[in-house]
Protein backbone atom coordinates (compact mmCIF):
# COMPACT_ATOMS: atom_id res chain seq x y z
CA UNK A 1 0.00 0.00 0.00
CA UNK A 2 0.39 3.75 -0.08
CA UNK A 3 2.07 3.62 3.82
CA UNK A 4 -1.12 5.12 4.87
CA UNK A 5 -2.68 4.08 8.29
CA UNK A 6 -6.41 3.27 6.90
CA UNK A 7 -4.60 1.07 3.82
CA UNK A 8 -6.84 -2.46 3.22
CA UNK A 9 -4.73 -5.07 3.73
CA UNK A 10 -3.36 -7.03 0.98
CA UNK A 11 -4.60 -10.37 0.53
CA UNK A 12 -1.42 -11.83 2.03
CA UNK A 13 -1.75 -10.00 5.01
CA UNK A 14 -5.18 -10.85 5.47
CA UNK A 15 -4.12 -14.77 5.25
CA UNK A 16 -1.48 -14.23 7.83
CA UNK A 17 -3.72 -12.19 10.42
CA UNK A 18 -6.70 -14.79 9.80
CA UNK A 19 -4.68 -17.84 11.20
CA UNK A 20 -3.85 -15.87 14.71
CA UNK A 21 -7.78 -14.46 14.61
CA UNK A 22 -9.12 -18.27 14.10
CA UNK A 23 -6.50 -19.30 16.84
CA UNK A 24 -8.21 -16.50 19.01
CA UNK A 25 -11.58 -17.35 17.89
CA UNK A 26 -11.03 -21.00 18.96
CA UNK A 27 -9.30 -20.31 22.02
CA UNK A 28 -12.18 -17.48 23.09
CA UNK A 29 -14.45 -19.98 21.83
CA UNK A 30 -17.64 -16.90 21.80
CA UNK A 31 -21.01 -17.77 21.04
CA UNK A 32 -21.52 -14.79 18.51
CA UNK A 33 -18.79 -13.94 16.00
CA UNK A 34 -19.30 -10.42 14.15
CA UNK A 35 -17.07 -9.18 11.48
CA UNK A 36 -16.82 -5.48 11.57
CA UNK A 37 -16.25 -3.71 8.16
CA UNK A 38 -16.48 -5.50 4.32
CA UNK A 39 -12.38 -5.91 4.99
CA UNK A 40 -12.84 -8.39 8.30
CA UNK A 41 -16.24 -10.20 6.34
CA UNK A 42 -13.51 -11.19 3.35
CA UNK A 43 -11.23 -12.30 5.64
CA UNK A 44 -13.31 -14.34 7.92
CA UNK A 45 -16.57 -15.16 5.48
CA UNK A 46 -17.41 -15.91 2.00
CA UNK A 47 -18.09 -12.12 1.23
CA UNK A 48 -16.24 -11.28 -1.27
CA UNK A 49 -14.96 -7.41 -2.96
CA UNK A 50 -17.80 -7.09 -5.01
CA UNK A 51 -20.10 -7.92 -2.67
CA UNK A 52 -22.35 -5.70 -1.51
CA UNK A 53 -22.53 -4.90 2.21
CA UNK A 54 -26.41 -3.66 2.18
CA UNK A 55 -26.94 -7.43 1.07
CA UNK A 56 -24.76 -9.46 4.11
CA UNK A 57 -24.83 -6.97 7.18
CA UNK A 58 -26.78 -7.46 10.10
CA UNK A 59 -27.82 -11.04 9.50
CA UNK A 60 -27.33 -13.63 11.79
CA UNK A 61 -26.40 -16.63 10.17
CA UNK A 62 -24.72 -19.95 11.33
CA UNK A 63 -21.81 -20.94 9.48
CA UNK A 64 -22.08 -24.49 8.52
CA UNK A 65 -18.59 -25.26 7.08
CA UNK A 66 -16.01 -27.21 9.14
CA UNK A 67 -13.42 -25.54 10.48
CA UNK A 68 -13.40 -23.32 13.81
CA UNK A 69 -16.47 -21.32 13.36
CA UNK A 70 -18.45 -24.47 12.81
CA UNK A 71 -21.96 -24.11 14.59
CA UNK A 72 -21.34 -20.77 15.58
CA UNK A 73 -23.98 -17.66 15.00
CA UNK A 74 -22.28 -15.16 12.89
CA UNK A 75 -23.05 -12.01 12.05
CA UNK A 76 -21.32 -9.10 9.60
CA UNK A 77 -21.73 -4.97 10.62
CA UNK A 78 -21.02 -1.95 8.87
CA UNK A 79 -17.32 -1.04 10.35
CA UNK A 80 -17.82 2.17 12.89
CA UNK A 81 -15.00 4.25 10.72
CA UNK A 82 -17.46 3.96 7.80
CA UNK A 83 -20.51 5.65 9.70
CA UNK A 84 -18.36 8.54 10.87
CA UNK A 85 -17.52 9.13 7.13
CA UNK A 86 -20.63 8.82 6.77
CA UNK A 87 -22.09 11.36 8.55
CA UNK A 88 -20.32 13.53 7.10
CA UNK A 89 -21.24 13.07 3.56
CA UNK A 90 -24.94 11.82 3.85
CA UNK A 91 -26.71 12.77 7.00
CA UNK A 92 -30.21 10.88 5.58
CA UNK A 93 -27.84 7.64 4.77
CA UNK A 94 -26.22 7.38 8.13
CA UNK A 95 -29.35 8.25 9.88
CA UNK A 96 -30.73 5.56 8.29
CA UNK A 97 -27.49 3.02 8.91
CA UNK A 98 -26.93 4.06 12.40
CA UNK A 99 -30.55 2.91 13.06
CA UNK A 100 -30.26 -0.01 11.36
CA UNK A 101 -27.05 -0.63 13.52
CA UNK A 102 -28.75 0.14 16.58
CA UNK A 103 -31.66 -2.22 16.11
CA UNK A 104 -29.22 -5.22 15.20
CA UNK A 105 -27.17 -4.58 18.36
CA UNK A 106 -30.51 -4.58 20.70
CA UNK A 107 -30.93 -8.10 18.37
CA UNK A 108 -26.95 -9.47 19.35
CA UNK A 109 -28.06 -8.33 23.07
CA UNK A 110 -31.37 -10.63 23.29
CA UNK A 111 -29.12 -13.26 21.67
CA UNK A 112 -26.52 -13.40 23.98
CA UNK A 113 -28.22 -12.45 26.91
CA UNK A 114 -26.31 -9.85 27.86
C-alpha cells in the first residue's frame, strides 16, 4: 500500500492475520462472532470485494462449514470508521445506517443475553 494508516490489507496479510484471529476465535471460543467492516467479512466469510454490504450486514447466520467457526452464529456490521464518514457526507444515509445498527445490536443483546 500507499504507507497510509487506513490502507486495506493485501490479501497476504489478510491470510497471515486470519490464522492468529481463528486461533483466538477458537481459544475465546464466543457464542456470537461479528465481522466489523467489508475488509474483516472477506477475511473471515465468503463475502467477497464485489459484494455488496447492504446485502450481508446485520444477519445472523450460522456458518455451517467445518473448520473453527463451525456451529457458531455469525453475524457481519457496517465497520464504525465507515458511519463517521458517513455522517459527514450523507446525513439521511447514516441516519438511516446508524438505526439499522442500533436495532441489530438490541438483536446481538437478546441473543446473547447480555
Amino acid at each position: 500500500g500507499s504507507g497510509k494508516q487506513n490502507d486495506k490489507p493485501t490479501v497476504r496479510q489478510i491470510q497471515t492475520c486470519k490464522q492468529h484471529v481463528m486461533r483466538m476465535i477458537e481459544l475465546i471460543n464466543p457464542e456470537v462472532v461479528i465481522a466489523a467492516g467489508k475488509t474483516a467479512a472477506m477475511g473471515l466469510f465468503s463475502v467477497t470485494e464485489k459484494s455488496s454490504m447492504k446485502h450481508v450486514v446485520h444477519r445472523f447466520f450460522e456458518w455451517t462449514k467445518s473448520g473453527v467457526l463451525h456451529g457458531k452464529t455469525c453475524a457481519i456490521m457496517y465497520h464504525p470508521s465507515y458511519l463517521l464518514r458517513l455522517k459527514n457526507y450523507d446525513s439521511t444515509a447514516y441516519k438511516i445506517i446508524a438505526l439499522e445498527t442500533y436495532e441489530f445490536l438490541k438483536k446481538l443483546q437478546k441473543l446473547t443475553g447480555e
